[in-house]
Protein backbone atom coordinates (compact mmCIF):
# COMPACT_ATOMS: atom_id res chain seq x y z
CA UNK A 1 0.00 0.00 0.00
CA UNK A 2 2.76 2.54 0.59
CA UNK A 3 4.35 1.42 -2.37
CA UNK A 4 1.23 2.33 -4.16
CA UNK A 5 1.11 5.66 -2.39
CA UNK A 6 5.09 6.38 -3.36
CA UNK A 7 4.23 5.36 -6.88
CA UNK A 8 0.80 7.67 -7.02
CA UNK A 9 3.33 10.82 -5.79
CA UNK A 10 5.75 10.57 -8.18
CA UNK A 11 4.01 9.93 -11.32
CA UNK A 12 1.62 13.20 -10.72
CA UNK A 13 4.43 15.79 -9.35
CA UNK A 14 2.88 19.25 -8.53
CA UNK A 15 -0.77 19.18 -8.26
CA UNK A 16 -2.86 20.65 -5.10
CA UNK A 17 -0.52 19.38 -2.46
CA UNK A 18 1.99 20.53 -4.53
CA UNK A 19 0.91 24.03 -4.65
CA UNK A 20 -0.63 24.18 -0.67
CA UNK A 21 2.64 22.43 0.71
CA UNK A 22 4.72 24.99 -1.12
CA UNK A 23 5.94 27.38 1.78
CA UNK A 24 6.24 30.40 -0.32
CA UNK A 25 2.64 30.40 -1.22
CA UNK A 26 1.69 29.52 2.29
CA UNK A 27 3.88 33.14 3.36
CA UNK A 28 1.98 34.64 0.33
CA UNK A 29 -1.27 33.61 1.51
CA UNK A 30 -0.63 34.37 4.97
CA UNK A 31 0.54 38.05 4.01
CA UNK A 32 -2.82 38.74 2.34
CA UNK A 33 -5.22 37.67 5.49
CA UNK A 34 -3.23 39.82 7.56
CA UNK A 35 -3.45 42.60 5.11
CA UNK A 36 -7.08 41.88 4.79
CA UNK A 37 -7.89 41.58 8.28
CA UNK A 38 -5.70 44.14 10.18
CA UNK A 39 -4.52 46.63 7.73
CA UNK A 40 -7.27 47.40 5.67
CA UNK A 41 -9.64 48.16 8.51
CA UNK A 42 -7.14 50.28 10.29
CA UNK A 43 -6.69 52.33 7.17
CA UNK A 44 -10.60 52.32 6.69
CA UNK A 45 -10.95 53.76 10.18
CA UNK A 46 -8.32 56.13 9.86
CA UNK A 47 -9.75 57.60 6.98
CA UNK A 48 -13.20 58.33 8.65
CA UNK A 49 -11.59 59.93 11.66
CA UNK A 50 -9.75 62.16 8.97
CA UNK A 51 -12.85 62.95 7.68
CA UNK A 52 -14.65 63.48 10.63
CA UNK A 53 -11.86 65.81 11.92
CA UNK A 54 -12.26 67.97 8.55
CA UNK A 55 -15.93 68.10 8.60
CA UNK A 56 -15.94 69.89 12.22
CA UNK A 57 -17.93 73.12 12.36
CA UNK A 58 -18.88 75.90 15.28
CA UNK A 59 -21.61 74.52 17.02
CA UNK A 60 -21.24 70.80 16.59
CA UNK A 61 -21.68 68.57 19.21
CA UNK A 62 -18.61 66.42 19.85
CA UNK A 63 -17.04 63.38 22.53
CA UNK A 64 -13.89 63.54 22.84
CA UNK A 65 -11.89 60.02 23.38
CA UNK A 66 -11.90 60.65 27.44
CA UNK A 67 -15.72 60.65 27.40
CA UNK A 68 -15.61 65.09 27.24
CA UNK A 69 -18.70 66.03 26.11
CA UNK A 70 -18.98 69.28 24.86
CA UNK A 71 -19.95 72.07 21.58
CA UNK A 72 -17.35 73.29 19.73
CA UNK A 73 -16.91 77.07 20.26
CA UNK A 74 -13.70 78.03 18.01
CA UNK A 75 -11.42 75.65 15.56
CA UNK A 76 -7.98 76.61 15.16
CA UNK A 77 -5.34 74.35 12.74
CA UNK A 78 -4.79 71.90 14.62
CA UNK A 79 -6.87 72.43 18.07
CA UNK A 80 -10.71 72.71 19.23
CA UNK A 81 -12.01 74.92 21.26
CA UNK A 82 -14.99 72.69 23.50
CA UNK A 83 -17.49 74.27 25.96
CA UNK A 84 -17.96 71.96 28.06
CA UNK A 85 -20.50 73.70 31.03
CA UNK A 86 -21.23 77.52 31.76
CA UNK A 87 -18.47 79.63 31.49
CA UNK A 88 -16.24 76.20 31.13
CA UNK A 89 -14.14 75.86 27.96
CA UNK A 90 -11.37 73.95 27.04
CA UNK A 91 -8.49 73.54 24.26
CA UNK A 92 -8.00 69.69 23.07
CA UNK A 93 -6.60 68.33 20.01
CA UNK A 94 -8.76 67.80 16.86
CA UNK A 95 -7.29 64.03 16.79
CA UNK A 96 -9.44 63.37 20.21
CA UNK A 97 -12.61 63.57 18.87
CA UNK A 98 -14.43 60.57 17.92
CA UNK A 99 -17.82 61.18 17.76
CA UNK A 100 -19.54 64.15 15.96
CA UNK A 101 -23.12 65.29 15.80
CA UNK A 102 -24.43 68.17 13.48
């Protein structure tokens, strides 16, 4: 039965296994589910938070990443001016914000 088996290999070189037990397109296949599952997303959500960042207006209502909830009062380059209570406002960085509502 082995001998069989032995035989069976050699006369049909290549083939499936061939291909799958190849390590090279094992790495290749490897690199494009981590690409698929880790990069692309990250670049997906990067890009929103990009354009959420550009899209800010006076007046918007916006959460910062430490849970700040406040309305944006002035937007300089690369800071936000939040009021955050009466009489209460603070500077932050545009980059904290991660949710917006018009």
């Amino acid at each position: 039965m082995n001998n069989l088996l032995a035989q069976a290999e050699q006369a049909a070189p290549g083939g499936l296994s061939g291909i799958f037990g190849n390590p090279i397109f094992m790495m290749v296949i490897i690199a494009v589910l981590f690409w698929v599952m880790l990069i692309r997303p990250q670049r997906k959500a990067q890009k929103e938070q990009q354009n959420r960042i550009s899209s800010l207006e006076k007046g918007d209502k916006v959460v910062t990443n430490a849970g700040i909830h406040g309305r944006i009062e002035k937007i300089d380059e690369k800071t936000v001016m939040l009021k955050i209570a009466e009489g209460v406002i603070i500077e932050v960085e545009k980059n904290v914000i991660v949710h917006v509502e018009k």
